[in-house]
N, C-alpha and C. Protein backbone atom coordinates (compact mmCIF):
# COMPACT_ATOMS: atom_id res chain seq x y z
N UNK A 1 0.84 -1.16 0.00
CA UNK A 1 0.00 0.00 0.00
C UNK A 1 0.89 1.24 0.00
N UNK A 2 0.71 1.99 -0.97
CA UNK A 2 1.18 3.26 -0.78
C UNK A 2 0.25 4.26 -0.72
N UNK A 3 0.86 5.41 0.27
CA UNK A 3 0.11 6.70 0.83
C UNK A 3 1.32 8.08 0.35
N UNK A 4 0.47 8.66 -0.17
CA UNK A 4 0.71 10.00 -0.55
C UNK A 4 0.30 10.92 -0.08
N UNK A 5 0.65 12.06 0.36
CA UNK A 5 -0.45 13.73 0.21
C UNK A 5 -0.53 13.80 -0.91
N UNK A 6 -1.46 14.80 -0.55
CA UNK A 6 -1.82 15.94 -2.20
C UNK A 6 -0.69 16.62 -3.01
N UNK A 7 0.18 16.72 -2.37
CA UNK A 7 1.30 17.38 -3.10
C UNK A 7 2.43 16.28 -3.40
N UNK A 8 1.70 14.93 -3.36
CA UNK A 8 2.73 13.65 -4.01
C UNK A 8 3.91 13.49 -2.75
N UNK A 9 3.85 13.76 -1.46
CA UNK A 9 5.00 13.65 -0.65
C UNK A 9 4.29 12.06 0.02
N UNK A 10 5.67 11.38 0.35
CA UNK A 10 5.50 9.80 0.98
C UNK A 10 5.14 9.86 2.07
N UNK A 11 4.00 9.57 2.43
CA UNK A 11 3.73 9.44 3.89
C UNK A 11 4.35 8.05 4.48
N UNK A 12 4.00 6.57 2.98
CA UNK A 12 3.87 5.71 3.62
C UNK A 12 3.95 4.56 2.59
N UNK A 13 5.00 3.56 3.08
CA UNK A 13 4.42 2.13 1.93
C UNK A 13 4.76 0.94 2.76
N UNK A 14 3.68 0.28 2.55
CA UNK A 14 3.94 -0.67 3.56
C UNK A 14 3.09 -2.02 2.77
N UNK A 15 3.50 -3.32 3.20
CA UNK A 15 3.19 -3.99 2.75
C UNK A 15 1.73 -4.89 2.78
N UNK A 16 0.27 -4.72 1.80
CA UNK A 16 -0.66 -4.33 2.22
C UNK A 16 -1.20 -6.26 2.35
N UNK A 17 -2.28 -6.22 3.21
CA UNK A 17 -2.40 -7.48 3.97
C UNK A 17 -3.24 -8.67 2.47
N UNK A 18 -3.33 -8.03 1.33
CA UNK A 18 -3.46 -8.60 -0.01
C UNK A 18 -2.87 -9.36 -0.32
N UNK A 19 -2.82 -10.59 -0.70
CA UNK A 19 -1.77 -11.27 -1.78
C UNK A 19 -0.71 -10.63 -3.13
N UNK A 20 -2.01 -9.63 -3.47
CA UNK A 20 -1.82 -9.07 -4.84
C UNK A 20 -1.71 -8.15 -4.41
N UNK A 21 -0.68 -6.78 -4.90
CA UNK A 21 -0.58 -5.68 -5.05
C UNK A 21 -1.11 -5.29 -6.37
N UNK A 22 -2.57 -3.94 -5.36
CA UNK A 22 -2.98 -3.86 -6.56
C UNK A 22 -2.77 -2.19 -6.78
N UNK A 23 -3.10 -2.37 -8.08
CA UNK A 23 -2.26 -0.85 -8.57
C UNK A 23 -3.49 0.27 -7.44
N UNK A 24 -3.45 1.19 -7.05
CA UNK A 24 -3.81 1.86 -6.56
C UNK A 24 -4.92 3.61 -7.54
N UNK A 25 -5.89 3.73 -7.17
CA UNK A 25 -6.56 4.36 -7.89
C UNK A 25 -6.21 5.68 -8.69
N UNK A 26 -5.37 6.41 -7.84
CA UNK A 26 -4.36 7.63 -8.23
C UNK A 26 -2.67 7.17 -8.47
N UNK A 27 -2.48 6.58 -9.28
CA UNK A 27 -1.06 5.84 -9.14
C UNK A 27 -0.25 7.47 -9.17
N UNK A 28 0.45 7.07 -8.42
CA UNK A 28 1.83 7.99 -8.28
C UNK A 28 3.09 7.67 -8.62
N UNK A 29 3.98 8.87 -8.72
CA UNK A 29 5.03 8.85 -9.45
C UNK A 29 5.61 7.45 -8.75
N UNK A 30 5.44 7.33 -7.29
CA UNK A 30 6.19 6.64 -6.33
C UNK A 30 5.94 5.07 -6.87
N UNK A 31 4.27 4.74 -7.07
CA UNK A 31 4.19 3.56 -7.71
C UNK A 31 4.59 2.88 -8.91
N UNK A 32 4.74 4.18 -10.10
CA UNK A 32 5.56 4.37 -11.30
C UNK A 32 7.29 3.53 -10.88
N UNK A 33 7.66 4.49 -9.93
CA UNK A 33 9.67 3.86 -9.43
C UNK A 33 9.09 2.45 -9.15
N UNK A 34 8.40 2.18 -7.95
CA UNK A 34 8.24 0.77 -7.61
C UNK A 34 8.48 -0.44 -8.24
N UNK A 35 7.43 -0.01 -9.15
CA UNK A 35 7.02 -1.12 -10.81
C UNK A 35 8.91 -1.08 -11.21
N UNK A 36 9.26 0.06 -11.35
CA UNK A 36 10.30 0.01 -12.56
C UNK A 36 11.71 -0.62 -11.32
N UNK A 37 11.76 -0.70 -10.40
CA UNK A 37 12.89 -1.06 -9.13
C UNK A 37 12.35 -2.64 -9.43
N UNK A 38 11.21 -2.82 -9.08
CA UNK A 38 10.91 -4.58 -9.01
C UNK A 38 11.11 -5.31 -10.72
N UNK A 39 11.26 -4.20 -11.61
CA UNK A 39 11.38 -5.00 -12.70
C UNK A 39 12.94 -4.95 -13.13
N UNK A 40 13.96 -4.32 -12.56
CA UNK A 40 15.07 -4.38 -12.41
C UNK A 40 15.73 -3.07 -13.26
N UNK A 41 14.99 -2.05 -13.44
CA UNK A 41 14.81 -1.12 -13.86
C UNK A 41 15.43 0.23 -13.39
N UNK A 42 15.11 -0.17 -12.22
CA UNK A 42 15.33 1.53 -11.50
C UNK A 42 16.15 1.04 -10.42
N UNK A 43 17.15 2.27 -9.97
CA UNK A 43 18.19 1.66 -8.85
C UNK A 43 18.31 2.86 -7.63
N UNK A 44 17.73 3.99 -7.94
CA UNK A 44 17.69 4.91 -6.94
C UNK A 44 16.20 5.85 -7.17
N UNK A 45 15.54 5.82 -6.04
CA UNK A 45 14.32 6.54 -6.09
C UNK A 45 14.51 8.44 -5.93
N UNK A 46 13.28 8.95 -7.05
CA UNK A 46 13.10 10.59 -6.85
C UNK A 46 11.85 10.48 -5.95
N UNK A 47 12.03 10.42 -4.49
CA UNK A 47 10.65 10.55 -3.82
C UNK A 47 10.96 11.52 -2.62
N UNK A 48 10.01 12.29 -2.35
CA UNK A 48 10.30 13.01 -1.60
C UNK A 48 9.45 13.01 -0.55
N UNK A 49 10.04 12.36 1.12
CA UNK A 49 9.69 11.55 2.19
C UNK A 49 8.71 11.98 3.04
N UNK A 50 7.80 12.18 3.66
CA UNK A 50 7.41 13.12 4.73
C UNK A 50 8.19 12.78 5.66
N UNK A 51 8.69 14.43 6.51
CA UNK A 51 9.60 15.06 7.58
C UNK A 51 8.61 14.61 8.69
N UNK A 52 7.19 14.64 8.88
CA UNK A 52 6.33 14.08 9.80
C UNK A 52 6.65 12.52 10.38
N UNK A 53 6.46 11.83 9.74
CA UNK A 53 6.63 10.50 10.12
C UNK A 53 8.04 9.76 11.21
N UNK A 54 7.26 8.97 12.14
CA UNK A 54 8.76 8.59 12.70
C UNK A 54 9.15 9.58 14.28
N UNK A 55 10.31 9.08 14.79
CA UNK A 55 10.78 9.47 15.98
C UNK A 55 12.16 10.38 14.85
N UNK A 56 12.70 11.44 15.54
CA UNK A 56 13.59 12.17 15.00
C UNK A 56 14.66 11.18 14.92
N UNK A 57 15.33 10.11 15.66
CA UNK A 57 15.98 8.93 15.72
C UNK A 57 16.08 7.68 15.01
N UNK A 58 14.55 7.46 14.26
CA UNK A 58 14.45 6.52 13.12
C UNK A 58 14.28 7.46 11.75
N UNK A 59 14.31 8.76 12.05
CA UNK A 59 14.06 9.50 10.31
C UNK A 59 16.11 9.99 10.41
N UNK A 60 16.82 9.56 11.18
CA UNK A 60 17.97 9.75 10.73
C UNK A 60 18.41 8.46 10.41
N UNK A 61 17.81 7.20 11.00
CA UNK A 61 18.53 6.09 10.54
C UNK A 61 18.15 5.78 9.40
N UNK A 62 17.03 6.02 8.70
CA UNK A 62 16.32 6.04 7.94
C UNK A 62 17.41 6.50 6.36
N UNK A 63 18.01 8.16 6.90
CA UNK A 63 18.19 8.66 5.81
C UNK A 63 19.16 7.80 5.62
N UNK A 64 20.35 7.59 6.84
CA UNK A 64 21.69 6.71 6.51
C UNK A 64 21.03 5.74 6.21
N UNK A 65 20.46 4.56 5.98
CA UNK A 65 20.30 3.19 5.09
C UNK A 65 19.69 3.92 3.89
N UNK A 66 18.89 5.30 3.95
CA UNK A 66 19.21 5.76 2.20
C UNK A 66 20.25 5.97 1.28
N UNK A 67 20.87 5.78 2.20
CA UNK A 67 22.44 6.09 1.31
C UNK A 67 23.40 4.81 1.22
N UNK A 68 23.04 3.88 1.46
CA UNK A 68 23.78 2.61 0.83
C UNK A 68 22.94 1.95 -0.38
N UNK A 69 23.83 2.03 -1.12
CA UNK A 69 23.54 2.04 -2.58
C UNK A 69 23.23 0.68 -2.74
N UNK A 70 22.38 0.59 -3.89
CA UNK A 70 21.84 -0.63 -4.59
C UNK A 70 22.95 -1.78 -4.96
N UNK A 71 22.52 -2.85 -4.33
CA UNK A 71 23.37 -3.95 -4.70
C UNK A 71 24.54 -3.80 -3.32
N UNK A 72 24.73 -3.32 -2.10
CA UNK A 72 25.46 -3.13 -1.42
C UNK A 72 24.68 -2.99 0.05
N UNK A 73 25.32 -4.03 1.18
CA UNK A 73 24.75 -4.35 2.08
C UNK A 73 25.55 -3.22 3.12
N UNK A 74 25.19 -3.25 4.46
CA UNK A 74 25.79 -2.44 5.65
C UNK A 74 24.96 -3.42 6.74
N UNK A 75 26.02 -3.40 7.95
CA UNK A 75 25.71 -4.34 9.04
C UNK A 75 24.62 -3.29 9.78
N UNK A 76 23.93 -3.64 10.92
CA UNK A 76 23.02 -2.46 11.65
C UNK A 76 24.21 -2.35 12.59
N UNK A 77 25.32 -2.84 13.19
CA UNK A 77 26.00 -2.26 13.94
C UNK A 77 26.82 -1.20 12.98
N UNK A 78 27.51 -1.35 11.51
CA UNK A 78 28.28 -0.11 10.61
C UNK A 78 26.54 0.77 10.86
N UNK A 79 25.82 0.91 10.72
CA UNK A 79 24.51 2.18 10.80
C UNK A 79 24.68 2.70 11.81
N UNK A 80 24.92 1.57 12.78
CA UNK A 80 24.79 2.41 14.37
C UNK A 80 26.40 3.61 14.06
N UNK A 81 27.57 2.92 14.10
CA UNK A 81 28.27 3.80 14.32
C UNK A 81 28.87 4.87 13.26
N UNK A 82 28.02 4.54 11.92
CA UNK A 82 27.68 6.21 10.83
C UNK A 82 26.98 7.20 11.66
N UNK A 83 25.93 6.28 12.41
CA UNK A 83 25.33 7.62 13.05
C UNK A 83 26.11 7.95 15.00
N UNK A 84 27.14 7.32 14.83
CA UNK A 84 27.84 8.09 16.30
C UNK A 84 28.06 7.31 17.01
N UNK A 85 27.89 6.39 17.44
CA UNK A 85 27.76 4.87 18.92
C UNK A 85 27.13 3.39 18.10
N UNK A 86 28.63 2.43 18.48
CA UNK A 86 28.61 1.74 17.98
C UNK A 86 27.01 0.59 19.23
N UNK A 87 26.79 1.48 20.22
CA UNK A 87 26.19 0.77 20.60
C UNK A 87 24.54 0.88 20.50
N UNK A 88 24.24 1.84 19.59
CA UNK A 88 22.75 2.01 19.17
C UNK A 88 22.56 0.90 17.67
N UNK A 89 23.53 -0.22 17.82
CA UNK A 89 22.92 -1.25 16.93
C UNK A 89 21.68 -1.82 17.49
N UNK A 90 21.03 -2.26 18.42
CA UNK A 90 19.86 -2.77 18.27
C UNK A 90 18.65 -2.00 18.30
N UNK A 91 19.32 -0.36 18.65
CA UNK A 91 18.18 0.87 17.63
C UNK A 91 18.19 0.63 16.70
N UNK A 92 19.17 0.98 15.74
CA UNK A 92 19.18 0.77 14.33
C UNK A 92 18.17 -0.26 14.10
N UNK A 93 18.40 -1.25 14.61
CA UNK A 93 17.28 -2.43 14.33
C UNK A 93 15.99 -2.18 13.91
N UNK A 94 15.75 -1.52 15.30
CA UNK A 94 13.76 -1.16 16.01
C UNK A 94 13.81 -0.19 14.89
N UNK A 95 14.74 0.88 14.55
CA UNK A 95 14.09 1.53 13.55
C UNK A 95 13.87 1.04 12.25
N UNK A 96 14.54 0.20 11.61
CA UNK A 96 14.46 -0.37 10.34
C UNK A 96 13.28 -0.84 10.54
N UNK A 97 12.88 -1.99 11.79
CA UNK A 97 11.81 -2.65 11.92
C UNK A 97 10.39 -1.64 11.99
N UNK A 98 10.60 -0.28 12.22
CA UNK A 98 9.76 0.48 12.46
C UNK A 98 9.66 1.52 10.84
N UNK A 99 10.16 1.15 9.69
CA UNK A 99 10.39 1.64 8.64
C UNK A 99 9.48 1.93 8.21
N UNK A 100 8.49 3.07 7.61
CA UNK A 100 7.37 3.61 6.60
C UNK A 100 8.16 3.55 5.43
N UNK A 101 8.57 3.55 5.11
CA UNK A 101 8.99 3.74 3.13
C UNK A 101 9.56 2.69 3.03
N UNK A 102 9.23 1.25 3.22
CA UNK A 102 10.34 0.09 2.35
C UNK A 102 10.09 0.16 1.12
N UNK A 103 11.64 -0.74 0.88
CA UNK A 103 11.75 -0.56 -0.32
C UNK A 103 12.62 1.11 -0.73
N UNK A 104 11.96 2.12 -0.80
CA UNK A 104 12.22 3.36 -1.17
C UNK A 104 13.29 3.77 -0.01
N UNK A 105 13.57 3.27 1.17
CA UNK A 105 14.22 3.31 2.27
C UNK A 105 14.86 2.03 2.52
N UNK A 106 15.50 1.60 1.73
CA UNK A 106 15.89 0.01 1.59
C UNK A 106 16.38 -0.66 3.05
N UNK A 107 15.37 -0.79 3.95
CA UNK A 107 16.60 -1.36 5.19
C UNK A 107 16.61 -2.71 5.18
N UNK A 108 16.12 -3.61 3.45
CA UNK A 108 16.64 -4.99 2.82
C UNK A 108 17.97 -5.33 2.84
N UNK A 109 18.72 -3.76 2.90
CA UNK A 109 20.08 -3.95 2.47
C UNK A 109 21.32 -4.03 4.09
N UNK A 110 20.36 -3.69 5.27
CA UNK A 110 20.93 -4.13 6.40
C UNK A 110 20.77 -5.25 6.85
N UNK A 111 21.69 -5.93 7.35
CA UNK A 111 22.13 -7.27 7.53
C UNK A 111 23.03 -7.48 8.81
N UNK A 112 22.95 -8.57 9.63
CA UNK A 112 23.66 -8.43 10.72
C UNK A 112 25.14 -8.71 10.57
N UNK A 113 25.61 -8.32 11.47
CA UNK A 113 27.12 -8.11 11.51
C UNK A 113 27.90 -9.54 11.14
N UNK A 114 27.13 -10.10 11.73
CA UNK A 114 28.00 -12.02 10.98
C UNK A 114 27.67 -12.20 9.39
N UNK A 115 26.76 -11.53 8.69
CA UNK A 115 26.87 -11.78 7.82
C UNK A 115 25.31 -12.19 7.23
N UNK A 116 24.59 -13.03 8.20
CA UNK A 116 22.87 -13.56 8.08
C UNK A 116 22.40 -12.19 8.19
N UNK A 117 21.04 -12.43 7.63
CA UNK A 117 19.79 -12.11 7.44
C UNK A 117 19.40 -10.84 8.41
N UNK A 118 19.92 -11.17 9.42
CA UNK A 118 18.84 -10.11 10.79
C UNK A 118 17.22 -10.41 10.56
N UNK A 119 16.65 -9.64 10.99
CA UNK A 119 15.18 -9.78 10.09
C UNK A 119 14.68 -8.74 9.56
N UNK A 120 13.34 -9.10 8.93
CA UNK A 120 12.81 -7.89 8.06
C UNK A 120 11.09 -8.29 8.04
N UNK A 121 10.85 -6.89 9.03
CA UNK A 121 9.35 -7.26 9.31
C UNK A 121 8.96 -6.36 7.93
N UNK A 122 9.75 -6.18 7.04
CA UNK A 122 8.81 -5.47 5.67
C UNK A 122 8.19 -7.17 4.91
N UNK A 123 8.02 -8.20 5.18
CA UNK A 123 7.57 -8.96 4.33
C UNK A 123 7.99 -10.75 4.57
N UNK A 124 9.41 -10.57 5.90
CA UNK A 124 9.56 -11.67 6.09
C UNK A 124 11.15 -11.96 5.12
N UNK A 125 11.85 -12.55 5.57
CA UNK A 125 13.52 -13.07 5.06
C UNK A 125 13.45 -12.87 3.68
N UNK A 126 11.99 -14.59 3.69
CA UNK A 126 12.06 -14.27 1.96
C UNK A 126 11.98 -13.68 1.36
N UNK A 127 11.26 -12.30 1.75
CA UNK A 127 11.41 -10.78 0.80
C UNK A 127 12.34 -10.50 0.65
N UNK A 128 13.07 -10.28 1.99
CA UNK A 128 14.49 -9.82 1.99
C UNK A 128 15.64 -10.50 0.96
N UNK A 129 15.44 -11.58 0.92
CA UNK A 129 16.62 -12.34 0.25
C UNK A 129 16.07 -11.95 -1.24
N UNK A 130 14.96 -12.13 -1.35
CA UNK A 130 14.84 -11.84 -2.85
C UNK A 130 14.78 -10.58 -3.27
N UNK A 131 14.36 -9.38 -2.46
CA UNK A 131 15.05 -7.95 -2.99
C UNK A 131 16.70 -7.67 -3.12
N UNK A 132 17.35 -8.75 -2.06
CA UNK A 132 18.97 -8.41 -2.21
C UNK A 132 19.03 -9.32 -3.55
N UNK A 133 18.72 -10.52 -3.88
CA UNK A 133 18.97 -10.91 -5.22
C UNK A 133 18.76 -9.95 -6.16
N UNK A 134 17.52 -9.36 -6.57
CA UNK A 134 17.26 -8.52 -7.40
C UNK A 134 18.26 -7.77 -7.59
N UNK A 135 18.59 -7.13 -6.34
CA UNK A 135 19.74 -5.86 -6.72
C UNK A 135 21.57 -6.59 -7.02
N UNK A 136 21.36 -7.93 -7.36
CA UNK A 136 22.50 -8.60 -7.61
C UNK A 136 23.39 -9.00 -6.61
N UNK A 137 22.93 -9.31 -5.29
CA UNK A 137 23.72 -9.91 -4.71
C UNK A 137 23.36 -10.94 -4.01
N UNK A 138 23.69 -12.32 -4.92
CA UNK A 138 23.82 -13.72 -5.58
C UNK A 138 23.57 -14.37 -4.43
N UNK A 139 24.49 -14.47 -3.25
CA UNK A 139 24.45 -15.19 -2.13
C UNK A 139 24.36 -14.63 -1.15
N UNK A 140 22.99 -13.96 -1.46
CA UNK A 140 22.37 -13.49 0.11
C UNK A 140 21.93 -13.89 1.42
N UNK A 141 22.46 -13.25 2.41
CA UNK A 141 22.98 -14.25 3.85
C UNK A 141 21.64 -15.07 4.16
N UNK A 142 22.17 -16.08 5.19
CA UNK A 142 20.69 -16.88 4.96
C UNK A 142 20.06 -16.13 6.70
C-alpha cells in the first residue's frame, strides 16, 4: 500500500495485507519507481519523504540506510556507528523494523554483523533475500 499527500509527498508504503498488489486508484510517481525497481529497472528513487513520520531517531537512521547504494549491504551495527555509537545497533534495528517507506528506504540492504539475514518485518527473510537478489547480490545471507 502506498500513501501520498496531495502534493505527491510519501507518507507511507507498507506492505498491504493482499496477496496481490494492486495498482492503486491515483497511481503515483512513487508507484511508477516501484514497478520500474521490481522490474530491475530503477536503482535509486526521486521521492520526496514526509519530515512528519517517525521518531527524529528513526528519520535519521532512515536517511543513513538511504544512502547505501543498490546492490550493497551495511551491518546495523556499521549504521549504528555512521550515526555516532557503535552501541545504538539494536536501535538501528527497532528503527528499520519500524520503517514507513520500504523498499524506497531500503533497510533490505541491512544485515547483521556475521553476515545472516537479521530480520525484516517489511515482508519476512524471503522478501528480503529476494530484494537483495534482485539488486545482484547472488548469495544473500541466509
Amino acid at each position: 500500500m502506498i500513501e501520498t499527500n496531495d502534493s505527491g509527498v510519501l507518507q507511507k508504503i507498507c506492505w498491504a495485507k493482499r496477496k496481490v498488489w494492486q495498482k492503486p486508484d491515483k497511481p503515483s510517481g512513487v508507484y511508477s519507481q516501484l514497478v520500474e525497481y521490481l522490474l530491475g529497472r530503477r536503482k535509486e528513487f526521486e521521492v520526496t519523504l514526509s519530515e512528519d513520520m517517525g521518531t527524529e531517531f528513526q528519520r535519521r537512521v532512515w536517511n543513513e540506510i538511504g544512502r547505501i547504494c543498490y546492490g550493497q549491504t551495511r551491518s546495523y551495527q556499521e549504521v549504528a556507528i555512521s550515526l555516532g555509537n557503535k552501541k545504538w545497533t539494536r536501535a538501528v534495528g527497532m528503527a528499520c523494523s519500524r520503517n514507513l517507506f520500504l523498499i524506497v528506504v531500503p533497510c533490505h540492504r541491512v544485515v547483521a554483523a556475521s553476515g545472516k539475514m537479521g530480520g525484516y518485518i517489511g515482508g519476512g527473510n524471503r522478501v528480503k533475500k529476494w530484494l537483495l537478489n534482485l539488486e545482484g547480490i547472488p548469495k544473500s545471507p541466509e
